[in-house]
N, C-alpha and C. Protein backbone atom coordinates (compact mmCIF):
# COMPACT_ATOMS: atom_id res chain seq x y z
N UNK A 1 -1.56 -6.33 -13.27
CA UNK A 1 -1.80 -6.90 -11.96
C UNK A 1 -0.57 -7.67 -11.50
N UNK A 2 -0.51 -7.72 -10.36
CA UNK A 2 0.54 -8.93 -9.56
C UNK A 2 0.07 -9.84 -8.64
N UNK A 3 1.12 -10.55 -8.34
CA UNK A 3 0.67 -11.93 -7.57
C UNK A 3 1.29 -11.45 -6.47
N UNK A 4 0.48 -10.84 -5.42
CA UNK A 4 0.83 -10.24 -4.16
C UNK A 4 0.84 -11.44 -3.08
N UNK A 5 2.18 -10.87 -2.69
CA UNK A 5 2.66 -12.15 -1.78
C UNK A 5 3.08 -11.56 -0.18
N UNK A 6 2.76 -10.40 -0.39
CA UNK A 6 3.23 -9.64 1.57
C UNK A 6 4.55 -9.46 1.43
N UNK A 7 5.10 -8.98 0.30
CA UNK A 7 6.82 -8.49 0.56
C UNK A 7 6.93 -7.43 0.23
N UNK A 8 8.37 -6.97 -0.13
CA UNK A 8 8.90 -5.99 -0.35
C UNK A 8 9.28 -5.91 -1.62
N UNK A 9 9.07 -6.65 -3.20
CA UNK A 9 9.81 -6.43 -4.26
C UNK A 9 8.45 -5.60 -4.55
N UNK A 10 8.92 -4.55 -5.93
CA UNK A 10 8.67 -3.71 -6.68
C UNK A 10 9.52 -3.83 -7.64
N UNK A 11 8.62 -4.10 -9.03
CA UNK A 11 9.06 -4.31 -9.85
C UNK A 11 9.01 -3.40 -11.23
N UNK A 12 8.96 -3.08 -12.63
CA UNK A 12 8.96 -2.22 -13.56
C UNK A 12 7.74 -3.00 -14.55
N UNK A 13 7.61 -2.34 -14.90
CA UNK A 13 6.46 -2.89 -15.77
C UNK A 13 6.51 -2.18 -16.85
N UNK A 14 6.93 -2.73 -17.99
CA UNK A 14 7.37 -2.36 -19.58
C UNK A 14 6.33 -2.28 -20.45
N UNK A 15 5.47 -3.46 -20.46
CA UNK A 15 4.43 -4.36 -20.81
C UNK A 15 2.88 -4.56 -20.67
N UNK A 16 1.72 -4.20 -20.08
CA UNK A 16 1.00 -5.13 -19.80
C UNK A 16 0.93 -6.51 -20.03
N UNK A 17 0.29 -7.74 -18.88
CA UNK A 17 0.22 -9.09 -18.49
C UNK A 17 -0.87 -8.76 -19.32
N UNK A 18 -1.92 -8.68 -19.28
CA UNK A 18 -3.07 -9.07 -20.16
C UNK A 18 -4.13 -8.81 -18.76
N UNK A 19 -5.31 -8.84 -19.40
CA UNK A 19 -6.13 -8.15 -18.64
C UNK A 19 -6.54 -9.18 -17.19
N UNK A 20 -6.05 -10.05 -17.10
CA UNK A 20 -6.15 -10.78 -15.80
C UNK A 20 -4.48 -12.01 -15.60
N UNK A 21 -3.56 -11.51 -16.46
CA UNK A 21 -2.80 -12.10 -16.04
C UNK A 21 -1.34 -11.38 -14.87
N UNK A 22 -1.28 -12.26 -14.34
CA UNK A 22 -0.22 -10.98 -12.96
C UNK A 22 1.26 -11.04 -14.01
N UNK A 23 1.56 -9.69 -13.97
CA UNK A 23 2.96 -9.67 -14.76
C UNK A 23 4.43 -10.16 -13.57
N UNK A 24 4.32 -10.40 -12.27
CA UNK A 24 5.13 -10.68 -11.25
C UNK A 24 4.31 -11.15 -10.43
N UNK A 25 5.80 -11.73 -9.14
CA UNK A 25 4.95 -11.76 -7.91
C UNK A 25 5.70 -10.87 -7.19
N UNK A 26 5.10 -9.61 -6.60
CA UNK A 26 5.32 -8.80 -6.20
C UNK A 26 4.46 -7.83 -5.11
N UNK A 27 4.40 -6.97 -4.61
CA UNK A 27 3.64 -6.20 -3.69
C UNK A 27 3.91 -4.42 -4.26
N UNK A 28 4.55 -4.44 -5.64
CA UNK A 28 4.79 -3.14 -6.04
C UNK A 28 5.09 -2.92 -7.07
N UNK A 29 4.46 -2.29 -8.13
CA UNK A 29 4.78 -2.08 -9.65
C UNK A 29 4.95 -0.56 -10.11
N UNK A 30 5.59 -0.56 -10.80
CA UNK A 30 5.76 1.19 -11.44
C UNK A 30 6.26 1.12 -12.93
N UNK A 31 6.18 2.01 -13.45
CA UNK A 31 5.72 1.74 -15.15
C UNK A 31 6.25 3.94 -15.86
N UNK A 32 7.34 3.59 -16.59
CA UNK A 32 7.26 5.28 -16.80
C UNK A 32 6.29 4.91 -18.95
N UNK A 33 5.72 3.98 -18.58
CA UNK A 33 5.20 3.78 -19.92
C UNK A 33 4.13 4.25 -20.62
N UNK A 34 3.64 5.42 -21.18
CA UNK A 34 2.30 5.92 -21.22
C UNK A 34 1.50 4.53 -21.47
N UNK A 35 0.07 4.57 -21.04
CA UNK A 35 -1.04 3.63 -21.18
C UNK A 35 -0.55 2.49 -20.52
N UNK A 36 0.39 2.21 -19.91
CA UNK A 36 0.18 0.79 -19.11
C UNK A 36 -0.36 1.35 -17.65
N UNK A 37 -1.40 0.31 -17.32
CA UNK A 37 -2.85 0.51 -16.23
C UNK A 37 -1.87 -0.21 -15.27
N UNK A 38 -1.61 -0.05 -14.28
CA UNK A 38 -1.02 -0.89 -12.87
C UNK A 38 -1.89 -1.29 -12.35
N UNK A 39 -2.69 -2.06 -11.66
CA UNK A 39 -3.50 -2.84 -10.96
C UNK A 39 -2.76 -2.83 -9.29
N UNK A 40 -3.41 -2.84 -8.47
CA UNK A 40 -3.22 -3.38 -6.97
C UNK A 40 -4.10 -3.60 -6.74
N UNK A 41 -4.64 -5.07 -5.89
CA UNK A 41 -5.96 -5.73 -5.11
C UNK A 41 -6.04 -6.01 -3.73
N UNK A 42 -7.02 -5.70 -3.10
CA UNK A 42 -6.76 -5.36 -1.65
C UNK A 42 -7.77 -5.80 -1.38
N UNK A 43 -8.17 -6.25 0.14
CA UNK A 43 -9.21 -6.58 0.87
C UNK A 43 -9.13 -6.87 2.24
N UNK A 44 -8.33 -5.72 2.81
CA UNK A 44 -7.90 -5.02 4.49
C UNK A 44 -6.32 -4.33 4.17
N UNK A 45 -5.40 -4.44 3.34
CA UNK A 45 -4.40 -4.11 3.27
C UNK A 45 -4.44 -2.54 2.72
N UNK A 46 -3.32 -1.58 2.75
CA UNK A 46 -3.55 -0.23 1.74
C UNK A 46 -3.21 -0.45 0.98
N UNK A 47 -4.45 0.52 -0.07
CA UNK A 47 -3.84 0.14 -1.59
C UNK A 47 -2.86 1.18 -1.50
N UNK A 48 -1.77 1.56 -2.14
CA UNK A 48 -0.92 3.11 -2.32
C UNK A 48 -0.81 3.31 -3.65
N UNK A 49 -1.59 4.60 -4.37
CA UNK A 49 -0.89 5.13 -5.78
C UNK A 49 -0.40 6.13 -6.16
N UNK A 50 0.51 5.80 -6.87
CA UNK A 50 1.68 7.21 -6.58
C UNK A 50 2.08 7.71 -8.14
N UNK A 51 2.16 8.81 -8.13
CA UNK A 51 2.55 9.29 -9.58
C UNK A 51 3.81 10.36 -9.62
N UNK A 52 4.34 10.32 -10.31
CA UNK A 52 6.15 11.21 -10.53
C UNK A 52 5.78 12.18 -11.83
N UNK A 53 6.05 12.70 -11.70
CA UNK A 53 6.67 13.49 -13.09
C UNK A 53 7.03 12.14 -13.92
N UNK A 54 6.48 11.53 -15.30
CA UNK A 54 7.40 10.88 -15.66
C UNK A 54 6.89 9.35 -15.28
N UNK A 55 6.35 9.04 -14.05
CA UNK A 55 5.61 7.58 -14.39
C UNK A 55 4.63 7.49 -12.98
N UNK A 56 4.34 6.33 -12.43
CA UNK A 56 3.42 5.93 -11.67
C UNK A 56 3.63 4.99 -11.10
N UNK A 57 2.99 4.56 -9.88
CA UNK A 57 3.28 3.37 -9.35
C UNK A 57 2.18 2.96 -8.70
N UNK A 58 2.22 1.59 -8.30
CA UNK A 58 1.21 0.84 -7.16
C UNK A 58 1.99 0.00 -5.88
N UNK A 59 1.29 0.32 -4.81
CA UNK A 59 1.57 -0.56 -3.78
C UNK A 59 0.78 -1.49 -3.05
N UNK A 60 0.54 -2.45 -2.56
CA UNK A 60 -0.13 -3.40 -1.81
C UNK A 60 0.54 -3.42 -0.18
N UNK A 61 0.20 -2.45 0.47
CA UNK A 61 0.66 -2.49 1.87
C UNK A 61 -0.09 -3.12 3.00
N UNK A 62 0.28 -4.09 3.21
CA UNK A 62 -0.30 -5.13 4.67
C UNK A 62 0.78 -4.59 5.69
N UNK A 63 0.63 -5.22 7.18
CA UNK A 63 1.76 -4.80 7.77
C UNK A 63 2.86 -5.61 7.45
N UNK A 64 2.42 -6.44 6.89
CA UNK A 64 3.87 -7.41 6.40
C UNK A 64 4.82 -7.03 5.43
N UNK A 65 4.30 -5.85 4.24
CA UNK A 65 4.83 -5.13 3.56
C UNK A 65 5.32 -4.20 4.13
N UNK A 66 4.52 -3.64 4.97
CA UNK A 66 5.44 -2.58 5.79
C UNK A 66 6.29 -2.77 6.09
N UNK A 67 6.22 -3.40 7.08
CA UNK A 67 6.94 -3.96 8.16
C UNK A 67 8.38 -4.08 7.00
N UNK A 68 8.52 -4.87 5.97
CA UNK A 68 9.67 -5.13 5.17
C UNK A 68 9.81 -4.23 4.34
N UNK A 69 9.54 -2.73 4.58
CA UNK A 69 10.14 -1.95 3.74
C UNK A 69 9.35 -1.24 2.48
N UNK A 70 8.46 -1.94 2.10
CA UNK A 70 7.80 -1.85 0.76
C UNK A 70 7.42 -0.60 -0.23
N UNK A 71 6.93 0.26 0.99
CA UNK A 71 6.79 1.96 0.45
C UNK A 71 8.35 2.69 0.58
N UNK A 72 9.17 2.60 1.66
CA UNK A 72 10.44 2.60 0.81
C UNK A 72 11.09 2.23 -0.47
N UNK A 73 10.75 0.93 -1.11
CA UNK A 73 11.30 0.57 -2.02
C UNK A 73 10.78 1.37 -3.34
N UNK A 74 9.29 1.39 -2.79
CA UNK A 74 8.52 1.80 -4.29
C UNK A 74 9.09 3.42 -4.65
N UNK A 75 9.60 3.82 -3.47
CA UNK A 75 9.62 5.51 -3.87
C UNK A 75 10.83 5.59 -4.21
N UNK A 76 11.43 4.92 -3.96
CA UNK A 76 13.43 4.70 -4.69
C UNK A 76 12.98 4.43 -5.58
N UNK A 77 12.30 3.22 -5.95
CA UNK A 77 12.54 3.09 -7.11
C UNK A 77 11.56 3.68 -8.59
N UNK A 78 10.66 3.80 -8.40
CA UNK A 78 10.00 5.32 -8.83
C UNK A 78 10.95 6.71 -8.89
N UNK A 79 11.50 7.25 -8.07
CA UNK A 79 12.33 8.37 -8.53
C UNK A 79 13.74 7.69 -9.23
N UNK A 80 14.23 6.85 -9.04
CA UNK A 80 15.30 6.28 -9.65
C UNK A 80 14.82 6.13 -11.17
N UNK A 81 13.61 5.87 -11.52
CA UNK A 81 13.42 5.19 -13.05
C UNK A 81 12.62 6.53 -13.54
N UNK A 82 12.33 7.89 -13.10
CA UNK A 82 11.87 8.86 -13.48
C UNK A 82 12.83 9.80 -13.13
N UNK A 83 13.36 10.01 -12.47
CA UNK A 83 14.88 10.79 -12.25
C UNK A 83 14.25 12.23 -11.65
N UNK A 84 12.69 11.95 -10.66
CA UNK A 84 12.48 12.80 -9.84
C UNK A 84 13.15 12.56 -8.43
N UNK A 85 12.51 13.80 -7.38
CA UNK A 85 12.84 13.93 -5.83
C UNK A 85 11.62 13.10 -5.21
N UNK A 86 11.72 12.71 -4.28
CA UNK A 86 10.37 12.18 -3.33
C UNK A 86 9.67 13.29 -3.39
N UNK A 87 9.87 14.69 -3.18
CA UNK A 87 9.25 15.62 -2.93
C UNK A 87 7.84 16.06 -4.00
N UNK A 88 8.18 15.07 -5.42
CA UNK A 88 7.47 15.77 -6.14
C UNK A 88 6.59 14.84 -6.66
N UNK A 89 6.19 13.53 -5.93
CA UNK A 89 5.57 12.78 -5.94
C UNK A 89 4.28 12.89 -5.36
N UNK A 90 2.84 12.81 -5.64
CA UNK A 90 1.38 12.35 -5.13
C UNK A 90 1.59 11.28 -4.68
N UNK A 91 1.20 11.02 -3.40
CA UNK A 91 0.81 9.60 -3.16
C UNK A 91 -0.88 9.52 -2.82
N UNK A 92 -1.62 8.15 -3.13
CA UNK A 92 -3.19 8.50 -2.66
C UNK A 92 -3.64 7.19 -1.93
N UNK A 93 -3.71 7.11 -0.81
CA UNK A 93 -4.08 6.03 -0.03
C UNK A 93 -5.55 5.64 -0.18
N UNK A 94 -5.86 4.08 -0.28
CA UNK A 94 -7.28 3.78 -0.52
C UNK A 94 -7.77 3.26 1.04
N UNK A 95 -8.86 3.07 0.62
CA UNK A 95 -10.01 2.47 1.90
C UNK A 95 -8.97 0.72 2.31
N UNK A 96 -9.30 1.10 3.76
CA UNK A 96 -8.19 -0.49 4.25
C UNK A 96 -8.86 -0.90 5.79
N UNK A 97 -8.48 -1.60 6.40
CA UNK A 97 -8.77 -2.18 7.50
C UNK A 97 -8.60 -0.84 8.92
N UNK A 98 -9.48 -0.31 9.34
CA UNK A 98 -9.54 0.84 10.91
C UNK A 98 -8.39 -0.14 11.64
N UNK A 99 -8.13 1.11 12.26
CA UNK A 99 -7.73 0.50 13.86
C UNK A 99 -8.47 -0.49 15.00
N UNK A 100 -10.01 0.42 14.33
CA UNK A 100 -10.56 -0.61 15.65
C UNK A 100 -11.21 -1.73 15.08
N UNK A 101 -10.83 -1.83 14.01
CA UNK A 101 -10.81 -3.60 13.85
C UNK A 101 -10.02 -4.59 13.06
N UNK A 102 -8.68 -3.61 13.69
CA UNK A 102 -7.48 -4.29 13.53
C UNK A 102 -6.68 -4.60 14.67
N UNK A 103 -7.44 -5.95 15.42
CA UNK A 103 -6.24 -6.42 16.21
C UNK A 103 -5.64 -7.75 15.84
N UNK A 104 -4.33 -7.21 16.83
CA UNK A 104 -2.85 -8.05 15.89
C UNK A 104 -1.99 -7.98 17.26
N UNK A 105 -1.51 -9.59 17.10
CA UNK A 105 -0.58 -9.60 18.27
C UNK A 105 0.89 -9.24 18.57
N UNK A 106 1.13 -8.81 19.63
CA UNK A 106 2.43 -7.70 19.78
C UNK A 106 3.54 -7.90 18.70
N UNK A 107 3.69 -8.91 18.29
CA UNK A 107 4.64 -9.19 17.44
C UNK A 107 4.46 -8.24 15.84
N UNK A 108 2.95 -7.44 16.06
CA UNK A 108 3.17 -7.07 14.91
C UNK A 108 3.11 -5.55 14.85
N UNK A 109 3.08 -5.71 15.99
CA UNK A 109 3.27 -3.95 16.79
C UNK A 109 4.79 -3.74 16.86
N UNK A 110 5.62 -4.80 17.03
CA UNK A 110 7.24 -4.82 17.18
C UNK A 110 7.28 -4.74 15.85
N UNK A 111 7.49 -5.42 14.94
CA UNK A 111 7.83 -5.71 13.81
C UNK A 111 7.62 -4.31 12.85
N UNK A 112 6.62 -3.23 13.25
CA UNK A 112 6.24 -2.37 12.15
C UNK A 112 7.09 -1.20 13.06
N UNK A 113 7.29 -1.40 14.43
CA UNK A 113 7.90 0.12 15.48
C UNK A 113 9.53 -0.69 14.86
N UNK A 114 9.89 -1.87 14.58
CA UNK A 114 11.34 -1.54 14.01
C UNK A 114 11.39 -1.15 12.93
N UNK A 115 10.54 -0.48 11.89
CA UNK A 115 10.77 -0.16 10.83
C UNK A 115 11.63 1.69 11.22
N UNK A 116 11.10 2.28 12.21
CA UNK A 116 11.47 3.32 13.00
C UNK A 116 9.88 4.62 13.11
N UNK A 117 8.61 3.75 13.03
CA UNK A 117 7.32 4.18 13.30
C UNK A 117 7.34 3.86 14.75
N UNK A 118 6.85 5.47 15.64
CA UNK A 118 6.83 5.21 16.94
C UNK A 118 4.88 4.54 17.47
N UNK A 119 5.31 3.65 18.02
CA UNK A 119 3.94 2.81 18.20
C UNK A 119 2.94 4.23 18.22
N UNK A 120 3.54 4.72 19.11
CA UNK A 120 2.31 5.55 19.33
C UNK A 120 1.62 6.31 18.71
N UNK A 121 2.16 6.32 17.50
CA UNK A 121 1.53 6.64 16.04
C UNK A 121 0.25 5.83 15.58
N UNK A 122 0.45 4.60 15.80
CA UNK A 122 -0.60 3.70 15.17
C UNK A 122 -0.92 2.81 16.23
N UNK A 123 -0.66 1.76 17.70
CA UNK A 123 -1.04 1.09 18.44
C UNK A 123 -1.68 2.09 19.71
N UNK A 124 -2.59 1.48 19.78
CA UNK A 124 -3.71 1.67 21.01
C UNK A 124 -3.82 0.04 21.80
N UNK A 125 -4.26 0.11 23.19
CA UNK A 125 -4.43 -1.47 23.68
C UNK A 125 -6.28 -1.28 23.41
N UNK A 126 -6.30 -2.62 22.74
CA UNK A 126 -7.74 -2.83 22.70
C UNK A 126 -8.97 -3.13 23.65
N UNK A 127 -10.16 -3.71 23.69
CA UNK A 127 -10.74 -3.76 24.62
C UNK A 127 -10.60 -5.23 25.36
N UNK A 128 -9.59 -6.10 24.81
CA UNK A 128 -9.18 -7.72 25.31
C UNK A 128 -8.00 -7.34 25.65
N UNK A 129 -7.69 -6.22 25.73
CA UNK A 129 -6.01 -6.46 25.94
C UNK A 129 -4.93 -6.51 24.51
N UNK A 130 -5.36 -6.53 24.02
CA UNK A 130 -4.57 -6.64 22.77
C UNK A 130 -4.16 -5.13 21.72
N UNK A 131 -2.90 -5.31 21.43
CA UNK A 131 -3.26 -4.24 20.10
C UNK A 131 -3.82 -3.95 18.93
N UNK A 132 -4.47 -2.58 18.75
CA UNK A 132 -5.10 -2.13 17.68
C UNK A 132 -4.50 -1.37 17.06
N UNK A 133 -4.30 -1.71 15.67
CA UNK A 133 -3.37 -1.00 14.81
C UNK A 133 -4.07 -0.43 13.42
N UNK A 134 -3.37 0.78 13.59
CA UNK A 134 -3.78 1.71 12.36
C UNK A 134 -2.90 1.69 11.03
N UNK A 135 -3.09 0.72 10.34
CA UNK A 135 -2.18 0.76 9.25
C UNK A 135 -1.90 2.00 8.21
N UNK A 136 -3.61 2.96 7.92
CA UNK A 136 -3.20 3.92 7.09
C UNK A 136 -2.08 4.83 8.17
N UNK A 137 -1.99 4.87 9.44
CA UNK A 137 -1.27 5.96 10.13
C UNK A 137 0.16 5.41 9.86
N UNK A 138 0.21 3.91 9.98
CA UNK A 138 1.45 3.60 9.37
C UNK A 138 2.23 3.98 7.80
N UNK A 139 1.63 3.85 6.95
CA UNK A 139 1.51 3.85 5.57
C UNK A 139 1.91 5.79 5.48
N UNK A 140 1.18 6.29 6.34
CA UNK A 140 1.44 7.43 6.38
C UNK A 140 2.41 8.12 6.91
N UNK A 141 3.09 7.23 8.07
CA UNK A 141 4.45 7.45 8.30
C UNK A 141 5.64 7.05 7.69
N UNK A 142 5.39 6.09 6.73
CA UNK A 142 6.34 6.08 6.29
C UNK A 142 6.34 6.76 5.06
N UNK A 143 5.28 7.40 4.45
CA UNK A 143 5.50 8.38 3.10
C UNK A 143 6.04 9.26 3.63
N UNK A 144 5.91 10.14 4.70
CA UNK A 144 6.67 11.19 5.23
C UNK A 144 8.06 10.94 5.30
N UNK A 145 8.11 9.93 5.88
CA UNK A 145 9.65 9.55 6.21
C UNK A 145 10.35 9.45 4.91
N UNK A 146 9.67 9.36 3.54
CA UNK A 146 10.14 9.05 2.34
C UNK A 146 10.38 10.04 1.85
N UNK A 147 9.71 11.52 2.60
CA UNK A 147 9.67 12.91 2.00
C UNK A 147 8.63 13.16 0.67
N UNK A 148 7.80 12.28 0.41
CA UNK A 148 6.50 12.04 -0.43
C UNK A 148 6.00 13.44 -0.34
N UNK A 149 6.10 13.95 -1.38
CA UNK A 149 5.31 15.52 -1.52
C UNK A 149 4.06 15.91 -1.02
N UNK A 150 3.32 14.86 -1.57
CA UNK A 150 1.60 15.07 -1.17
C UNK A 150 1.28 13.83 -0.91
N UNK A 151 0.25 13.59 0.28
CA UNK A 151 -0.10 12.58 0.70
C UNK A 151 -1.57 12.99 0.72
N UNK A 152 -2.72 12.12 0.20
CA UNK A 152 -3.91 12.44 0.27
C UNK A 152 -4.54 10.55 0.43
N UNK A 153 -5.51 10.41 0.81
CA UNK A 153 -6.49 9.36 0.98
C UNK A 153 -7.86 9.16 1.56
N UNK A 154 -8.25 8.34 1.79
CA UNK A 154 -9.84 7.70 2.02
C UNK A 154 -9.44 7.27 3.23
N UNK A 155 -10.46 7.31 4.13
CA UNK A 155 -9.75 6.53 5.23
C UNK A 155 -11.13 5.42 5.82
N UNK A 156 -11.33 5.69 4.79
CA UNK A 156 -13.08 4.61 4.88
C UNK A 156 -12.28 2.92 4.89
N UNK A 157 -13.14 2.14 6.07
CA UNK A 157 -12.75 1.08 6.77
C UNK A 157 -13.18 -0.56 5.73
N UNK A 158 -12.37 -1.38 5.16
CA UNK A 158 -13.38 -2.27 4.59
C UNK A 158 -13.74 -3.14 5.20
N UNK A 159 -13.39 -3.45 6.76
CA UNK A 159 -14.00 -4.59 7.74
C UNK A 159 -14.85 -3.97 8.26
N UNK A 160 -15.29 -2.94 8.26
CA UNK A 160 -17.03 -2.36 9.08
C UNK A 160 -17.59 -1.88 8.16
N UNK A 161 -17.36 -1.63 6.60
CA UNK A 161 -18.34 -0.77 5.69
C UNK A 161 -18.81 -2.28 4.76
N UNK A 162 -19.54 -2.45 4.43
CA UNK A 162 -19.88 -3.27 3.98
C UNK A 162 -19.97 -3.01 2.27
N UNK A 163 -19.63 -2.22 1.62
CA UNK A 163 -19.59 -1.55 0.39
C UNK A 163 -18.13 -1.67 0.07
N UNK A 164 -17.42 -2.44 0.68
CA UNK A 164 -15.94 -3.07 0.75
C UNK A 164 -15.83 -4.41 0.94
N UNK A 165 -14.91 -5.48 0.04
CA UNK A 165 -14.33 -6.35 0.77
C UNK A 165 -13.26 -6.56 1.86
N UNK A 166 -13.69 -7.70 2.38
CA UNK A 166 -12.79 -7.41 3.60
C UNK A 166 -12.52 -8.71 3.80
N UNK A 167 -11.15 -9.67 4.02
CA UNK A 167 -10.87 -10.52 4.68
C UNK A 167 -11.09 -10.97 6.06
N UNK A 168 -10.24 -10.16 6.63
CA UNK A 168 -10.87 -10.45 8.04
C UNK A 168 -12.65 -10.56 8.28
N UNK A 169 -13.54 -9.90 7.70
CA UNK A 169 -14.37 -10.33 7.60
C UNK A 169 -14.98 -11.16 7.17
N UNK A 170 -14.85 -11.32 6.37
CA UNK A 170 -15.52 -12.42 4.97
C UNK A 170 -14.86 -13.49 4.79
N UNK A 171 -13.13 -14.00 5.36
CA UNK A 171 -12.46 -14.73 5.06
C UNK A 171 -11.99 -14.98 3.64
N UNK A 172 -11.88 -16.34 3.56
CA UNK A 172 -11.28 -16.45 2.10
C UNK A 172 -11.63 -16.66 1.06
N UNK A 173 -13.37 -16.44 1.51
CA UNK A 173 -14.68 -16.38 -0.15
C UNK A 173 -14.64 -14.68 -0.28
N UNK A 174 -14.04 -13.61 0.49
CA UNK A 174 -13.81 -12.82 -0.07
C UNK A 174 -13.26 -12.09 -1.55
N UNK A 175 -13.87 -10.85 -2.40
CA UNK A 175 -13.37 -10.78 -3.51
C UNK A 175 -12.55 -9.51 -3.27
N UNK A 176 -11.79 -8.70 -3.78
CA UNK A 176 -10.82 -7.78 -3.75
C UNK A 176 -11.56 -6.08 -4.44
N UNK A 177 -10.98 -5.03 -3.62
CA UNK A 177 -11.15 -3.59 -4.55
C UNK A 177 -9.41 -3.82 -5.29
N UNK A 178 -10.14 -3.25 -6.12
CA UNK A 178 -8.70 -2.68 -7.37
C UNK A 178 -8.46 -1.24 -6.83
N UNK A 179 -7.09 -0.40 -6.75
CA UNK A 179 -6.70 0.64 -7.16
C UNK A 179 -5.83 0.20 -8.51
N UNK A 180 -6.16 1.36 -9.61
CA UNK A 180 -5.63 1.60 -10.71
C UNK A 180 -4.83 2.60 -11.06
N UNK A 181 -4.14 2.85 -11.56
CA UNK A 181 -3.47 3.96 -12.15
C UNK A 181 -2.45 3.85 -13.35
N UNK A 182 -2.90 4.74 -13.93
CA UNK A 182 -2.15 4.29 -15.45
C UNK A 182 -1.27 6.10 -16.02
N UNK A 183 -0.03 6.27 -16.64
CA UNK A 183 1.28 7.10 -16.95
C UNK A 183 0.48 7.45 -18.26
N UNK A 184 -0.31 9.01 -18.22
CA UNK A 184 -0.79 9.36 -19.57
C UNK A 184 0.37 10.68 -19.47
N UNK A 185 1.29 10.50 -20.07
CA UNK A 185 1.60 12.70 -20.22
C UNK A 185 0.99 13.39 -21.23
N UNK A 186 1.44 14.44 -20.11
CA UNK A 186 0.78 15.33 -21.13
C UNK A 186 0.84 16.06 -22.31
């Protein structure tokens, strides 16, 4: 697990922390280690898990991770420490916050269209006037842009399904979904 903080580091993971201790503070782990489990915890953000020839990774994508790069970093550095192409990477997106009940003020509609995602990919104007943003469409533009081989996910909402936690809903007595993934070869 990590101590997710809304950035951009991705880190290696040699080791397991122990079964509830965070081995970093980070928003991205990858591991070419058979049997070490990666943890990511989410509750409106995407989870992202990604596997190489050779190892695995996790991401914690909010737009704040986006926005700074984060699924860029993880896929450099995943093919850098497995000595694959983007191309030959799975990525699998989990259940995260809809569009339509994700509004966020323009600043965060700017902040994710300078990453070079054209709004119109993910912002719609809402029913106050405001923008509604689609983070998996984001998340999904930028695996492409990464050249990510396969992109597959859930696109089930955790602020309207109730079989999810959700921050924005629940606030900060909210509890978290795990995505897992753990480097068995074969």
């Amino acid at each position: 697990m990590l101590q997710q903080v809304h950035g951009s580091a991705v880190v290696e993971v040699v080791r397991p922390g122990g079964p509830l201790a965070p081995v970093a503070e980070a928003d991205g782990a990858w591991t070419r280690v058979p049997g070490v489990i990666l943890a990511v915890r989410v509750a409106d953000c995407v989870p992202i898990l990604m596997a190489a020839p050779g190892g695995v990774a996790v991401v914690h994508a909010g737009w704040r991770g986006a926005a700074a790069g984060i699924i860029g970093v993880a896929v450099e550095r995943l093919c850098a420490g497995t000595g694959c192409e983007p191309g030959q990477l799975a990525a699998a997106i989990g259940p995260a916050i809809s569009q339509s009940c994700f509004e966020v003020g323009p600043e965060v509609v700017t902040a994710l269209a300078d990453t070079g995602v054209d709004p119109e990919e993910f912002a719609v104007s809402g029913p106050r006037g405001r923008p509604l943003v689609d983070l998996h469409a984001v998340v999904r533009a930028h695996l492409r842009r990464e050249r990510v081989g396969s992109v597959d996910g859930i696109q089930a909402c955790t602020t309207s399904d109730p079989r999810f936690y959700s921050h924005r809903r629940d606030g900060d007595r909210t509890g978290r979904q795990a995505g897992v993934i753990a480097w068995c070869p074969r």
